[in-house]
C-alpha atoms as a PDB file:
ATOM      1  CA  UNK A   1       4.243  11.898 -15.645  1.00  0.00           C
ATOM      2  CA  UNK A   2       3.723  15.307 -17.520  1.00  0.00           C
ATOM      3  CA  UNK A   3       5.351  18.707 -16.479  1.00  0.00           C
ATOM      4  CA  UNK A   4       5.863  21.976 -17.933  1.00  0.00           C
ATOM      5  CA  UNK A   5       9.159  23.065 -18.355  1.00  0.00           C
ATOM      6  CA  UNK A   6       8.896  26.130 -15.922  1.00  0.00           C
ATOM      7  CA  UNK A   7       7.783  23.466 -13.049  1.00  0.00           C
ATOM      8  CA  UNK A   8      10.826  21.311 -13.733  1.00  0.00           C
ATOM      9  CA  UNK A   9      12.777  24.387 -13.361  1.00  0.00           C
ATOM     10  CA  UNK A  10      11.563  25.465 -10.107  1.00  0.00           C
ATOM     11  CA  UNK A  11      11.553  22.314  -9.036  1.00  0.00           C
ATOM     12  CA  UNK A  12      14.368  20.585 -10.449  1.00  0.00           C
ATOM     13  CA  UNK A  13      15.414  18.257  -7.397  1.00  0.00           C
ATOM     14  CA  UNK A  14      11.587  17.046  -6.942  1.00  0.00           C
ATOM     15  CA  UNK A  15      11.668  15.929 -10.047  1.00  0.00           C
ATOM     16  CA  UNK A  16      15.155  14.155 -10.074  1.00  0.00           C
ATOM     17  CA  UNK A  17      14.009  12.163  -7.352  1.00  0.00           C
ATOM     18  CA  UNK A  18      10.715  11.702  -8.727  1.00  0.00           C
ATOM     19  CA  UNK A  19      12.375  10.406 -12.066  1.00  0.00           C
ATOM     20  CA  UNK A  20      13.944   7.085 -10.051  1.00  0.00           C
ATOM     21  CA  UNK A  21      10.332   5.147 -10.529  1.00  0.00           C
ATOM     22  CA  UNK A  22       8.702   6.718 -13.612  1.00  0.00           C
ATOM     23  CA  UNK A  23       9.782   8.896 -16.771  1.00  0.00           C
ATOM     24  CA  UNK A  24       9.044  12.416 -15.994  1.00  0.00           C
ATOM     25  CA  UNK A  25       8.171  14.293 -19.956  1.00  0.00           C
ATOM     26  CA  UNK A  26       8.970  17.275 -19.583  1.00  0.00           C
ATOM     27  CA  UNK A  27       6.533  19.847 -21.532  1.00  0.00           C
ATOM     28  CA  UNK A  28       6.500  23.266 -23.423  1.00  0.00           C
ATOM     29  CA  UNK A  29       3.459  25.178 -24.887  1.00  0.00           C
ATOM     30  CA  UNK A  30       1.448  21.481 -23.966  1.00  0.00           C
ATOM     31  CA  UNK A  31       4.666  19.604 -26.206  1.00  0.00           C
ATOM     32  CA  UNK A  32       6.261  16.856 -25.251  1.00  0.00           C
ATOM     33  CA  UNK A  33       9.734  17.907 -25.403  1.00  0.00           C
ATOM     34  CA  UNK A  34      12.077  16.232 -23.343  1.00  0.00           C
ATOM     35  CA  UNK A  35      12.637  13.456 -21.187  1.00  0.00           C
ATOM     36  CA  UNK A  36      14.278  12.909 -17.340  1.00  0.00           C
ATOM     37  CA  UNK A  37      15.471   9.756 -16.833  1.00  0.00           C
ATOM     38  CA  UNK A  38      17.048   8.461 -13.821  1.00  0.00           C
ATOM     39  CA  UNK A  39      20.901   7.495 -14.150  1.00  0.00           C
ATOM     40  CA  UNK A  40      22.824   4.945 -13.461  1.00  0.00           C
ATOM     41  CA  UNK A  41      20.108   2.201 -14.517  1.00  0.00           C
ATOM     42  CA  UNK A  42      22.378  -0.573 -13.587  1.00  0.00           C
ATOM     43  CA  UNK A  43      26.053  -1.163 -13.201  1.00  0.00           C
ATOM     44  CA  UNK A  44      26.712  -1.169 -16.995  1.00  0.00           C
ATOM     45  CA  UNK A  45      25.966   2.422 -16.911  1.00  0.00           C
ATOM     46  CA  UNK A  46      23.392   4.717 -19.077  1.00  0.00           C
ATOM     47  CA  UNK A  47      20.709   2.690 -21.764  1.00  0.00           C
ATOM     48  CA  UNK A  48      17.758   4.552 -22.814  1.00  0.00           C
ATOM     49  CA  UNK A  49      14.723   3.266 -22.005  1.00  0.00           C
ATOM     50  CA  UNK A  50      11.803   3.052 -19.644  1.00  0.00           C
ATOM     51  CA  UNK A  51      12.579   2.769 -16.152  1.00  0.00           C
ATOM     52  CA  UNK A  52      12.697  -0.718 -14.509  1.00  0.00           C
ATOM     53  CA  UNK A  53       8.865  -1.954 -13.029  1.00  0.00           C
ATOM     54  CA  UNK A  54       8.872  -5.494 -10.943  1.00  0.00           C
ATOM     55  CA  UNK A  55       4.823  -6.289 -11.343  1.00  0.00           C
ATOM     56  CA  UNK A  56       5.363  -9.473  -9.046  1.00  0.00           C
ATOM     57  CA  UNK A  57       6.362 -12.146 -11.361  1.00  0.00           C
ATOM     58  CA  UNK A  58       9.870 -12.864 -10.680  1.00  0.00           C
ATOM     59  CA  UNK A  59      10.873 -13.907  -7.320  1.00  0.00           C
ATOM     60  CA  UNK A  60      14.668 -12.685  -8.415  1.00  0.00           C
ATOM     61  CA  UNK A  61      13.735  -9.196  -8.505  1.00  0.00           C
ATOM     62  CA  UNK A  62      12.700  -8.504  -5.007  1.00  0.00           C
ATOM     63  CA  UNK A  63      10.142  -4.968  -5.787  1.00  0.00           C
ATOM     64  CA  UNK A  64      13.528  -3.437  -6.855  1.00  0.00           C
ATOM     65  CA  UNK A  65      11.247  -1.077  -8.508  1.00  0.00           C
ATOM     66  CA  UNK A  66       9.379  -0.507  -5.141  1.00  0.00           C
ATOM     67  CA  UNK A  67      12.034   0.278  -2.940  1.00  0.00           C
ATOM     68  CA  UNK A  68      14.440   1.664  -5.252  1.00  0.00           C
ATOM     69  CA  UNK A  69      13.090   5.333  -4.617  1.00  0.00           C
ATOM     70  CA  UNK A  70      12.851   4.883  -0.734  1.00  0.00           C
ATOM     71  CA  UNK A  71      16.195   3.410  -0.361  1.00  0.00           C
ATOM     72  CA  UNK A  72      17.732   5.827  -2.020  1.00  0.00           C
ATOM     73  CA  UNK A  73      16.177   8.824   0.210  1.00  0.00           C
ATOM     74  CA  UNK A  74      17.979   9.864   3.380  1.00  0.00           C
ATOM     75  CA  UNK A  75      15.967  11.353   6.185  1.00  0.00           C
ATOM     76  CA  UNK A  76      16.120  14.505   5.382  1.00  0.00           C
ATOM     77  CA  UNK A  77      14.517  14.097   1.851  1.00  0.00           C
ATOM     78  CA  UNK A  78      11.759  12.027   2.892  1.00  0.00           C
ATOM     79  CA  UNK A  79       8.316  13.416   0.745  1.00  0.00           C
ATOM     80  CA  UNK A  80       5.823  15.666   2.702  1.00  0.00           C
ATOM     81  CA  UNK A  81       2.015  14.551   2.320  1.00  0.00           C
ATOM     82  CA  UNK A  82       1.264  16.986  -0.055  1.00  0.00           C
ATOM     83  CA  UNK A  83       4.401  16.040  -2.246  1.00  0.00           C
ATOM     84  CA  UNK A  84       2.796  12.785  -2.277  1.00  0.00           C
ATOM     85  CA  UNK A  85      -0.866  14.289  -3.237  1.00  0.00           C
ATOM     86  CA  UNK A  86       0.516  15.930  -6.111  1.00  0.00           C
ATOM     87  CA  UNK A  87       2.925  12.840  -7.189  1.00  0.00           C
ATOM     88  CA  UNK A  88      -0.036  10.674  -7.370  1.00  0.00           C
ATOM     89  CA  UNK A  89      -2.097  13.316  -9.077  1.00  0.00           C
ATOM     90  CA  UNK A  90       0.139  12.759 -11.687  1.00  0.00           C
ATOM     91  CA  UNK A  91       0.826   9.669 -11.872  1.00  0.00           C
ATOM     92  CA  UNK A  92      -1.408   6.802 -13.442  1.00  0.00           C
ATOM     93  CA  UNK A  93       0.837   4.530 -11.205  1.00  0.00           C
ATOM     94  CA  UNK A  94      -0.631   3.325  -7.896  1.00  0.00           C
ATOM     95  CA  UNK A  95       1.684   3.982  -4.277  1.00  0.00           C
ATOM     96  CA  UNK A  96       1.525   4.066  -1.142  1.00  0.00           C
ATOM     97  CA  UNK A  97       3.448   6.364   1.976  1.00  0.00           C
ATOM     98  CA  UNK A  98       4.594   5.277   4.813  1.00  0.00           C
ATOM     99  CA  UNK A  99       6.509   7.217   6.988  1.00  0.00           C
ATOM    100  CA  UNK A 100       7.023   9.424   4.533  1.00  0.00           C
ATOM    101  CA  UNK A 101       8.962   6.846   2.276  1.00  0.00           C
ATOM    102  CA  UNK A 102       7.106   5.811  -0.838  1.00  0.00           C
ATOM    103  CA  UNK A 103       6.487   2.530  -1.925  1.00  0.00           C
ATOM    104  CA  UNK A 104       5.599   1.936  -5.702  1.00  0.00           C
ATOM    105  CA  UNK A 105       2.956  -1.070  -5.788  1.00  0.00           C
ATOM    106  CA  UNK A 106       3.333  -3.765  -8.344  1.00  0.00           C
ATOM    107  CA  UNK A 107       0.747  -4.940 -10.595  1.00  0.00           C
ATOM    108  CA  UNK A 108      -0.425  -8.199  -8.827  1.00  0.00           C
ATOM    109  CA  UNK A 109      -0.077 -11.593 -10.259  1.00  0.00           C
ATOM    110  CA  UNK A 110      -2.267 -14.088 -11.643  1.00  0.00           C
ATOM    111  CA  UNK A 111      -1.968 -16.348  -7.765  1.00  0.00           C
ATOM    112  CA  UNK A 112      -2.078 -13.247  -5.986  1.00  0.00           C
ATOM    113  CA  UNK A 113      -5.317 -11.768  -8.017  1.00  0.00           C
ATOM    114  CA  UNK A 114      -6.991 -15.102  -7.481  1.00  0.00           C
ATOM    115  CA  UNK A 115      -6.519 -15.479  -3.932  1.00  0.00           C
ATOM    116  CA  UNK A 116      -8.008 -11.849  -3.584  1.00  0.00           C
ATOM    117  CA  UNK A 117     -11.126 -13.315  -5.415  1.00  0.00           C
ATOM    118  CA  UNK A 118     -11.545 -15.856  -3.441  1.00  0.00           C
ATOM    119  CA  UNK A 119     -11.620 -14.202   0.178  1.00  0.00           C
ATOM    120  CA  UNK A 120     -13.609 -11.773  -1.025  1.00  0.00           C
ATOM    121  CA  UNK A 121     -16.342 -13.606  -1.526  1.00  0.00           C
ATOM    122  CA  UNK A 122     -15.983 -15.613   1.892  1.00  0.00           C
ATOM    123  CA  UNK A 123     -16.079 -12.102   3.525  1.00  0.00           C
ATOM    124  CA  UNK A 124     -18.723 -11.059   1.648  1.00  0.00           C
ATOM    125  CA  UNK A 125     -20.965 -13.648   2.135  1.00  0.00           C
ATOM    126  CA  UNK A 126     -20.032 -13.714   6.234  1.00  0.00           C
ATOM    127  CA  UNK A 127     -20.987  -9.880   6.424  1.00  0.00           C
ATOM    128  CA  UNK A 128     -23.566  -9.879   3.618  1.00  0.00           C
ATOM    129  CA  UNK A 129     -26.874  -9.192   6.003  1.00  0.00           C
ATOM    130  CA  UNK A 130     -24.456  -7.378   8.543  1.00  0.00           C
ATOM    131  CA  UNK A 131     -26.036  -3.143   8.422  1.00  0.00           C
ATOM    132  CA  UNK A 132     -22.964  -1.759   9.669  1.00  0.00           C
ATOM    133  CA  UNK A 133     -19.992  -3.627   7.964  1.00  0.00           C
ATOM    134  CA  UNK A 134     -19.015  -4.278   4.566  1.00  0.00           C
ATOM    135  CA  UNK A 135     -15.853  -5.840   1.966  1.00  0.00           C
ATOM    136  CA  UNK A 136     -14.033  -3.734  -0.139  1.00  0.00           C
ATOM    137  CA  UNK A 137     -11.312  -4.394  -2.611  1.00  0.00           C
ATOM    138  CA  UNK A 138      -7.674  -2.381  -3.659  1.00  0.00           C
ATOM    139  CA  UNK A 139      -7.137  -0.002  -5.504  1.00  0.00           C
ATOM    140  CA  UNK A 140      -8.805   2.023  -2.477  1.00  0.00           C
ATOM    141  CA  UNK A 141      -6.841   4.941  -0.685  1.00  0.00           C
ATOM    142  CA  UNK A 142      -6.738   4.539   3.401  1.00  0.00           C
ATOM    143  CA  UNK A 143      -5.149   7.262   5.423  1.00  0.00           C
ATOM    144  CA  UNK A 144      -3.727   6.144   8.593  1.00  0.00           C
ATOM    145  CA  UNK A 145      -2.221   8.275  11.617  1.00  0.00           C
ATOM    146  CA  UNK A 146       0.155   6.048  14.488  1.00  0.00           C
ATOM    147  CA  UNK A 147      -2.206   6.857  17.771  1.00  0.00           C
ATOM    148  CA  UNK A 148       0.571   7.129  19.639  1.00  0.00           C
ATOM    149  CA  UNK A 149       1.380  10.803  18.137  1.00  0.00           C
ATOM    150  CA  UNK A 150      -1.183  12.145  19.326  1.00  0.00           C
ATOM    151  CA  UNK A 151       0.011  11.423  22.964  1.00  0.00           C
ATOM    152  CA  UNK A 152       3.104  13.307  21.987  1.00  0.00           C
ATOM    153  CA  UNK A 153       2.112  16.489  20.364  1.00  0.00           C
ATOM    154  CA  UNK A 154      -0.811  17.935  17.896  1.00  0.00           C
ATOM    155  CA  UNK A 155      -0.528  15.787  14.940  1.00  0.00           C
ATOM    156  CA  UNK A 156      -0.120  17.426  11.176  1.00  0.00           C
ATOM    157  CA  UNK A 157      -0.978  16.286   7.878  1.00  0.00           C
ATOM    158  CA  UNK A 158       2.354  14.922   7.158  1.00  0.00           C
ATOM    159  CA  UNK A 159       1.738  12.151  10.181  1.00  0.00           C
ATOM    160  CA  UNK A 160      -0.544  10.680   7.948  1.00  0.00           C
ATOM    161  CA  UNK A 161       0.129   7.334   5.725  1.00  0.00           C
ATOM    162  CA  UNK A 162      -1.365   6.152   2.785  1.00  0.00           C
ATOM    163  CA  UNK A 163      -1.767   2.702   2.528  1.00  0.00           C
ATOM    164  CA  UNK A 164      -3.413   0.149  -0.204  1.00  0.00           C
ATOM    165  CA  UNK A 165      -4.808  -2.673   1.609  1.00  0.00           C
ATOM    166  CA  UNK A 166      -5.304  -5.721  -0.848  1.00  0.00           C
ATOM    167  CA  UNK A 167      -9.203  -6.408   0.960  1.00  0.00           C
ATOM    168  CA  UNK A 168     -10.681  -3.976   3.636  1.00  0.00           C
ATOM    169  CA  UNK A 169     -13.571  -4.349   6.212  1.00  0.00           C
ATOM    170  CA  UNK A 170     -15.590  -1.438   7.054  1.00  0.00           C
ATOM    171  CA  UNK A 171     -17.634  -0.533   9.685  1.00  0.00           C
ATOM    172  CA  UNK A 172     -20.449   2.415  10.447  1.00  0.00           C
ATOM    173  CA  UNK A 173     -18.035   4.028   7.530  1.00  0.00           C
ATOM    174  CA  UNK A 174     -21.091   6.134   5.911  1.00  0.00           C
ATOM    175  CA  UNK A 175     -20.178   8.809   8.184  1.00  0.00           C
ATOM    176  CA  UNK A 176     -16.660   8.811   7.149  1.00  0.00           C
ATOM    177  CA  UNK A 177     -17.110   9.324   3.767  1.00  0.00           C
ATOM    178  CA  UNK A 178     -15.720  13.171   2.759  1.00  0.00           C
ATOM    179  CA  UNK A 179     -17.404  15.742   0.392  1.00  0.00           C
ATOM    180  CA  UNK A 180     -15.102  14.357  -2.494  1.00  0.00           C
ATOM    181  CA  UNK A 181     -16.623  10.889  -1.869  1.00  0.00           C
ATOM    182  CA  UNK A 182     -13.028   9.760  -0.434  1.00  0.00           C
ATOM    183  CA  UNK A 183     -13.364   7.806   2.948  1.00  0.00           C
ATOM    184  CA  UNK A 184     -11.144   9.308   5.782  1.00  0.00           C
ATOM    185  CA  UNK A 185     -12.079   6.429   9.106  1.00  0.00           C
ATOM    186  CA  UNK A 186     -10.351   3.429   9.940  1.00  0.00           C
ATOM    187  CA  UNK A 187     -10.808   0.149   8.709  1.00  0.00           C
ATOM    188  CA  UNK A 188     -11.955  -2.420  11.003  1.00  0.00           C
ATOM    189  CA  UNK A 189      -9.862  -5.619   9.197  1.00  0.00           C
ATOM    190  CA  UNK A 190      -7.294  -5.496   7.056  1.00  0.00           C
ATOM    191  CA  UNK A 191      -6.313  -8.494   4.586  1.00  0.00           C
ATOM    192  CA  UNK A 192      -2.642  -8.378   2.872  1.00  0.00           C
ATOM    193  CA  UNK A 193      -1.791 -10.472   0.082  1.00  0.00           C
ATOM    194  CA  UNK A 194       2.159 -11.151  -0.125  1.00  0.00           C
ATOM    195  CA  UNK A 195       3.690 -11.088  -3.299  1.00  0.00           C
ATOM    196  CA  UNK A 196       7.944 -11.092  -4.135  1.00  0.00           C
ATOM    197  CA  UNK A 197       7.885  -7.450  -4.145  1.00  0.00           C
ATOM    198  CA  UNK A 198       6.007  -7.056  -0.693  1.00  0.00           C
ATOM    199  CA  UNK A 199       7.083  -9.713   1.724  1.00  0.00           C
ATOM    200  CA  UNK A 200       8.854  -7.629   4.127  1.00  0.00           C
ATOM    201  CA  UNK A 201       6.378  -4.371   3.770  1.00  0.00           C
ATOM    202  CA  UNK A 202       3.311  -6.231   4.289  1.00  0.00           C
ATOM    203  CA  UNK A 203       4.996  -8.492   7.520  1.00  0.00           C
ATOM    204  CA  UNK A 204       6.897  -5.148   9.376  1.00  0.00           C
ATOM    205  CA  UNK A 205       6.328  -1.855   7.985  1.00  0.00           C
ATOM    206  CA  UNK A 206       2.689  -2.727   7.418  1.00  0.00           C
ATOM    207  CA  UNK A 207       1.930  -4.586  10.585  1.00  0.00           C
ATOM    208  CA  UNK A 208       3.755  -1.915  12.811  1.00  0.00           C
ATOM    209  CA  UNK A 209       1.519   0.875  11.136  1.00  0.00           C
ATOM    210  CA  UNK A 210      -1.732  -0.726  11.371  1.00  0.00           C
ATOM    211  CA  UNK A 211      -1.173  -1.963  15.217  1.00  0.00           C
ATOM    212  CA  UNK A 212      -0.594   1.668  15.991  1.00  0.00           C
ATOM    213  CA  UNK A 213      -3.439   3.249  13.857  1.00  0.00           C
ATOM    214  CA  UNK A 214      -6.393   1.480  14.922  1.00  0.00           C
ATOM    215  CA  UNK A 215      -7.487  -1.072  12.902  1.00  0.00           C
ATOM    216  CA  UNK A 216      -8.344  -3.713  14.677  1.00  0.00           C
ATOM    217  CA  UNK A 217      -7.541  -7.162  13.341  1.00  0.00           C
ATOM    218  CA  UNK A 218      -4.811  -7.786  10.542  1.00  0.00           C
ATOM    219  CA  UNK A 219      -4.825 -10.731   8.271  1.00  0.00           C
ATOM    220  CA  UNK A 220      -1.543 -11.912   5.820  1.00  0.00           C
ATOM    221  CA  UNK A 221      -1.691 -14.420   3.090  1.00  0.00           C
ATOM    222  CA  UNK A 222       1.317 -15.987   2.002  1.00  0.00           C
ATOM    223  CA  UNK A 223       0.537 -17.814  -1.051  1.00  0.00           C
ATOM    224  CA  UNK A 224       4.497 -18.878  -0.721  1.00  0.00           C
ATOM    225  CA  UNK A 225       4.246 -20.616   2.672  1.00  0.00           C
ATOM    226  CA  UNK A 226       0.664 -21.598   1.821  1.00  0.00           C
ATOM    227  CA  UNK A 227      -0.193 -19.818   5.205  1.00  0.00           C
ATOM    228  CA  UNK A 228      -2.330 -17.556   6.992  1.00  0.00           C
ATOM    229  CA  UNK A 229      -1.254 -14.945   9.759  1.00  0.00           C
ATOM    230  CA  UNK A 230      -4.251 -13.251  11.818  1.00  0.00           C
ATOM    231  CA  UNK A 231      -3.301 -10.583  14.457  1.00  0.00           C
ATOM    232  CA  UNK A 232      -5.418  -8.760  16.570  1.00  0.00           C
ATOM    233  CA  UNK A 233      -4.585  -5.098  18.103  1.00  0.00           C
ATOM    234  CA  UNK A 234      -5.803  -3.346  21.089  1.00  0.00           C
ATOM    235  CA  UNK A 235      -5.355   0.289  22.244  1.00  0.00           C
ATOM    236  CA  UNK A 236      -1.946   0.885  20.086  1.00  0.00           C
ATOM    237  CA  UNK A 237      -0.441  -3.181  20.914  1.00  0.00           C
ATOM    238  CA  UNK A 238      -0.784  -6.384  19.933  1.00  0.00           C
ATOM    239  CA  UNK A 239      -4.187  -8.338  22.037  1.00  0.00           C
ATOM    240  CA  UNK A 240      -3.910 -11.814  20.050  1.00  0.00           C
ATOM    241  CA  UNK A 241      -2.160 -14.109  17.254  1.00  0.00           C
ATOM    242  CA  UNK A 242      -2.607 -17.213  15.298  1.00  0.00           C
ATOM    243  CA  UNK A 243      -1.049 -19.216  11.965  1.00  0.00           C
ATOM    244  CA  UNK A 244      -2.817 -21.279   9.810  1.00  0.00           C
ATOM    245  CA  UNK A 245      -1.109 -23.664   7.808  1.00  0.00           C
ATOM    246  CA  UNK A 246      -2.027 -27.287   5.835  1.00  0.00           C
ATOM    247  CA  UNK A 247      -6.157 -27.924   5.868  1.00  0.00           C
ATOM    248  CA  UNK A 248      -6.488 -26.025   9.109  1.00  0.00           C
ATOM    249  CA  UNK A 249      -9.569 -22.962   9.051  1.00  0.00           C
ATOM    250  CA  UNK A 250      -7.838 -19.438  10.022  1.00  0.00           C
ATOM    251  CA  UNK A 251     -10.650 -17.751  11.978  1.00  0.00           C
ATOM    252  CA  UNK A 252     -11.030 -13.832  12.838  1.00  0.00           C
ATOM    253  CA  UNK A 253     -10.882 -12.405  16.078  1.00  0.00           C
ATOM    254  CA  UNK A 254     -13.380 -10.075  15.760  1.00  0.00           C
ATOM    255  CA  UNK A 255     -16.435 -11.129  13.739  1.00  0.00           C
ATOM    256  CA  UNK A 256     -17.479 -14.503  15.491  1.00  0.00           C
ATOM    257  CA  UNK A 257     -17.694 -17.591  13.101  1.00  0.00           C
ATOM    258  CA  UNK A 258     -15.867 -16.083  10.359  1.00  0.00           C
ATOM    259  CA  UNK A 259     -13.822 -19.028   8.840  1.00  0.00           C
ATOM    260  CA  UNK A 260     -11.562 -19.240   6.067  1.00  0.00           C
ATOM    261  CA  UNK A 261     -10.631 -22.701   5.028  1.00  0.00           C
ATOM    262  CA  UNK A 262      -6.754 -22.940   3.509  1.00  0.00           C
ATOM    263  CA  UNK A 263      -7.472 -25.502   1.097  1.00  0.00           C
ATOM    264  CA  UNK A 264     -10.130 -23.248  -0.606  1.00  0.00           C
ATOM    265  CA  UNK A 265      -7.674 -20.383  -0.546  1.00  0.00           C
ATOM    266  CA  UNK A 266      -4.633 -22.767  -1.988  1.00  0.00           C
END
């Protein structure tokens, strides 16, 4: 990340917190002239250096990289959405907001990149003479507001998450696509992939927020457990589950006769 030196200045603590998941170079007359970096690294104290990244290869790591920025926020400091507009701007990195806690996302690994391949061509070919509903694949941006806000008050733009599902299903979404050629509906199925650094995410935070936004059927791989988890949601609550394990087919909910068989996916 790139800022002038009069930003940093006027917005010093931003940027300290900002600094706990990615260098921030600070800049003068378009020079690279300094550069914040977050301290303590680790317990043996200051060591230059980029910070740490977990991209989902080691198990021992646990997306310390991922949560290290929203463990280390207390309520009050949680990011407002257009914080989080303006990080990302940025930012080559790829994250996602939740609550108003965000998550750095990991580069996915060689099982988790080949599992993605491989249900997205089963999806594809299911919805492939469908005219309303189509696949589409991460990185792609879905904003999400719980339902249940709006029951309580007039919602804002800092209600809204920003989420990266691994595979998305879309439905009658031409008229949700924005002047910027950003789509702003809801996703009709969701597909999660779990990796090391997403386990917990994807299986609470992530399953909470899409019951309560809309979306209407939920899928999680877990290449670990060699299992699939389908959930269905109705108005704000859970309608339906099932697990998939061994040689078994999971099947969706929603869209009749779409199978995926295990062993093709393991």
């Amino acid at each position: 990340m790139y800022v002038s030196a009069t930003e940093v200045q006027n917005n010093f603590g931003k940027y300290l917190k900002l600094c706990k998941i990615e260098n921030v170079i600070i800049t003068r007359n378009g020079k690279k002239q300094a550069m914040l970096l977050y301290f303590p690294r680790n317990s043996k104290g200051f060591e230059a250096g980029e910070p740490f990244a977990d991209y989902g290869t080691s198990p021992g790591l646990h997306g310390r990289a991922a949560n290290l920025f929203a463990t280390s926020l207390r309520k009050e400091e949680y990011i407002s959405y257009q914080q989080f507009l303006e990080m990302t701007e940025k930012s080559e990195n790829r994250y996602e907001l939740i609550d108003g806690v965000v998550y750095l996302l990991a580069s996915p690994a060689f099982t988790h990149q080949r599992i993605l391949g491989v249900i997205y061509i089963i999806f594809h070919e299911y919805l492939k003479n469908s005219k309303d509903c189509d696949t589409f694949m991460a990185p792609f941006d879905i904003d999400l507001i719980r339902q249940n806000i709006k029951l309580l008050r007039e919602e804002t733009e800092d209600d809204i998450n920003v989420v990266q599902p691994d595979l998305i299903v879309l439905c009658d979404y031409m008229k949700d696509i924005n002047a910027k050629d950003k789509y702003k509906g809801t996703p009709t199925l969701v597909v999660e992939i779990l990796s090391p650094s997403s386990r917990s995410k994807d299986r609470v935070k992530k399953l909470d927020l899409y019951m309560e936004s809309g979306i209407a059927e939920y899928w999680i791989i877990d290449p670990k457990t060699e299992s699939i988890m389908v959930y269905s949601f109705k108005e704000g609550g859970l309608d339906g589950d099932a697990i998939y394990t061994s040689s078994q087919n999971a099947e969706s909910f929603h869209f009749p006769g779409l199978l995926v068989s295990l062993d093709k996916i393991f």
